[in-house]
Protein backbone atom coordinates (compact mmCIF):
# COMPACT_ATOMS: atom_id res chain seq x y z
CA UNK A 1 226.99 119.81 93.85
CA UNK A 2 227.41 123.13 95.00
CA UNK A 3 224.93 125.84 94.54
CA UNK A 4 225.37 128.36 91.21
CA UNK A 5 223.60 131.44 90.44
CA UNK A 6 224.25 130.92 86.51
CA UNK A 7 225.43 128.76 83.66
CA UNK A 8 229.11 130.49 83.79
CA UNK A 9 229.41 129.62 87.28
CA UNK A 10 228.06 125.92 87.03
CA UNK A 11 231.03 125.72 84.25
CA UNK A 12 233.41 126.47 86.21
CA UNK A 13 232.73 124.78 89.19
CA UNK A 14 232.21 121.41 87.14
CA UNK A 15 235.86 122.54 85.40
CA UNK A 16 237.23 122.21 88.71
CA UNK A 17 235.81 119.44 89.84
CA UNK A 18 236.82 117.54 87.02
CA UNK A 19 240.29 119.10 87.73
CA UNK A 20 239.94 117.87 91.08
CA UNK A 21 238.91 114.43 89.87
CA UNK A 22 241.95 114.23 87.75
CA UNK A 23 244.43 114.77 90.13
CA UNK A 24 243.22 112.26 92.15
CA UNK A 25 243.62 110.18 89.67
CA UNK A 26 246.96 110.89 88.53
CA UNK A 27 248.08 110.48 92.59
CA UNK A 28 246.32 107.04 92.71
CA UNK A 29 248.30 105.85 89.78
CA UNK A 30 251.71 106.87 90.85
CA UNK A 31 254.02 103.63 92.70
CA UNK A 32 254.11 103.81 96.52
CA UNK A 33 257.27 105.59 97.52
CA UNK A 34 256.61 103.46 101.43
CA UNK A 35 255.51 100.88 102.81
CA UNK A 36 253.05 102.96 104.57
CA UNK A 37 251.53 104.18 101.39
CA UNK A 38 251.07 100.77 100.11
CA UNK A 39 249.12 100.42 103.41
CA UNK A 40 247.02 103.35 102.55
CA UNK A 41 246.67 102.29 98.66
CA UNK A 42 245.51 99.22 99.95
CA UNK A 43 242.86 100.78 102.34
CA UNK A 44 242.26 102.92 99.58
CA UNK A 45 241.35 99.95 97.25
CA UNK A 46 239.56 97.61 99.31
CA UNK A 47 237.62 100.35 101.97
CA UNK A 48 237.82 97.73 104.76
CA UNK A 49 240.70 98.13 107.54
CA UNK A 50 240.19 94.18 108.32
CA UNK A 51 241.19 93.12 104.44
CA UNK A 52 243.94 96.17 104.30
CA UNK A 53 245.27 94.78 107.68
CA UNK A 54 245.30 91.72 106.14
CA UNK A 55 247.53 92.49 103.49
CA UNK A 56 250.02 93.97 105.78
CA UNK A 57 250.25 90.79 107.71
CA UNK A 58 250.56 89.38 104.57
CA UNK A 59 253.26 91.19 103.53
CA UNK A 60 254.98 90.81 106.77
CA UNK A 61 254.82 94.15 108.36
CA UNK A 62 254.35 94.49 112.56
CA UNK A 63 253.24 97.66 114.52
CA UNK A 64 255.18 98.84 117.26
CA UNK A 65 252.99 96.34 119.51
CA UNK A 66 253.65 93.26 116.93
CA UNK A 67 250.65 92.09 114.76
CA UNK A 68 249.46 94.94 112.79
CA UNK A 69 245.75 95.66 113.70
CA UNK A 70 242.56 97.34 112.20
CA UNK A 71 243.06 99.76 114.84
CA UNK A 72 246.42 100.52 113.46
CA UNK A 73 245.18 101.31 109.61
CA UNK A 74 243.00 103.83 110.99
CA UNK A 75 245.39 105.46 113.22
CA UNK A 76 247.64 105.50 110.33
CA UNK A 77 245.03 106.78 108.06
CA UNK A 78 244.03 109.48 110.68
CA UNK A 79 247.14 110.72 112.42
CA UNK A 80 249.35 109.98 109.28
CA UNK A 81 252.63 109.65 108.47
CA UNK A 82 256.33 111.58 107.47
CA UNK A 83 256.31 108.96 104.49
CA UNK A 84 253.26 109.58 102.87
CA UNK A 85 252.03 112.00 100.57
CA UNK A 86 249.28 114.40 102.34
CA UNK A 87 247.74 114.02 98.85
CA UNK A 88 247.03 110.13 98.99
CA UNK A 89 246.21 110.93 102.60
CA UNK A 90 243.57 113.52 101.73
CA UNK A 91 242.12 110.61 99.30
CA UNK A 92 242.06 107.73 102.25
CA UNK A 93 240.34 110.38 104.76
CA UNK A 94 237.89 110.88 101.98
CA UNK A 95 236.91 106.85 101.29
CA UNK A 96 236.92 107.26 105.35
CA UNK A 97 234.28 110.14 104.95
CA UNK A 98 232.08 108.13 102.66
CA UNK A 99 232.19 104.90 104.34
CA UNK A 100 230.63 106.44 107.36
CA UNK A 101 227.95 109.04 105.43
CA UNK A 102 226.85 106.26 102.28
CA UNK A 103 228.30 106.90 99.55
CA UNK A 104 230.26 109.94 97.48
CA UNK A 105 229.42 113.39 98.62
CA UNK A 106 231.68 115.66 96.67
């Protein structure tokens, strides 16, 4: 949590968090509009790129190399993509963020 010098500014930073929080959630509940979103919905859910490239083999989906690779979930995840929303991007870079620091660190 950030740092507040009173009770009126702890409310409103806690408003906007949870304003914050509920966008997120209102992006993570909206269909894929790609195939590359599903990819990052699925990295999203599961926090692994192994089980997320998984799925896209599953799904029968090939890089530009042919098998689709762990290596090619995080590029995706990191350099992104024209067909996917910088929001749901913002919100894979984040499970990125707390995979490699422990845990949440809003």
């Amino acid at each position: 949590m950030k740092p507040y010098t009173n009770i009126a500014e702890l409310i409103e930073l806690l408003e906007a968090e949870i304003k914050a929080l509920t966008d997120e959630v209102s992006i993570l509940k909206e269909e894929p509009q790609s195939v590359n979103e599903q990819i990052v919905l699925k990295y999203i859910d599961t926090g692994s790129t192994g089980k997320t490239k998984d799925f896209v083999r599953s799904i029968g989906v090939q890089s530009e190399r042919g098998l689709f690779s762990s290596g090619d979930v995080s590029k995706l995840i990191r350099d992104g993509a024209d067909d996917i929303s910088p929001e749901l991007l913002a919100i894979a870079r984040k499970v990125v963020h707390m995979k490699k620091h422990g845990g949440s660190k809003r």
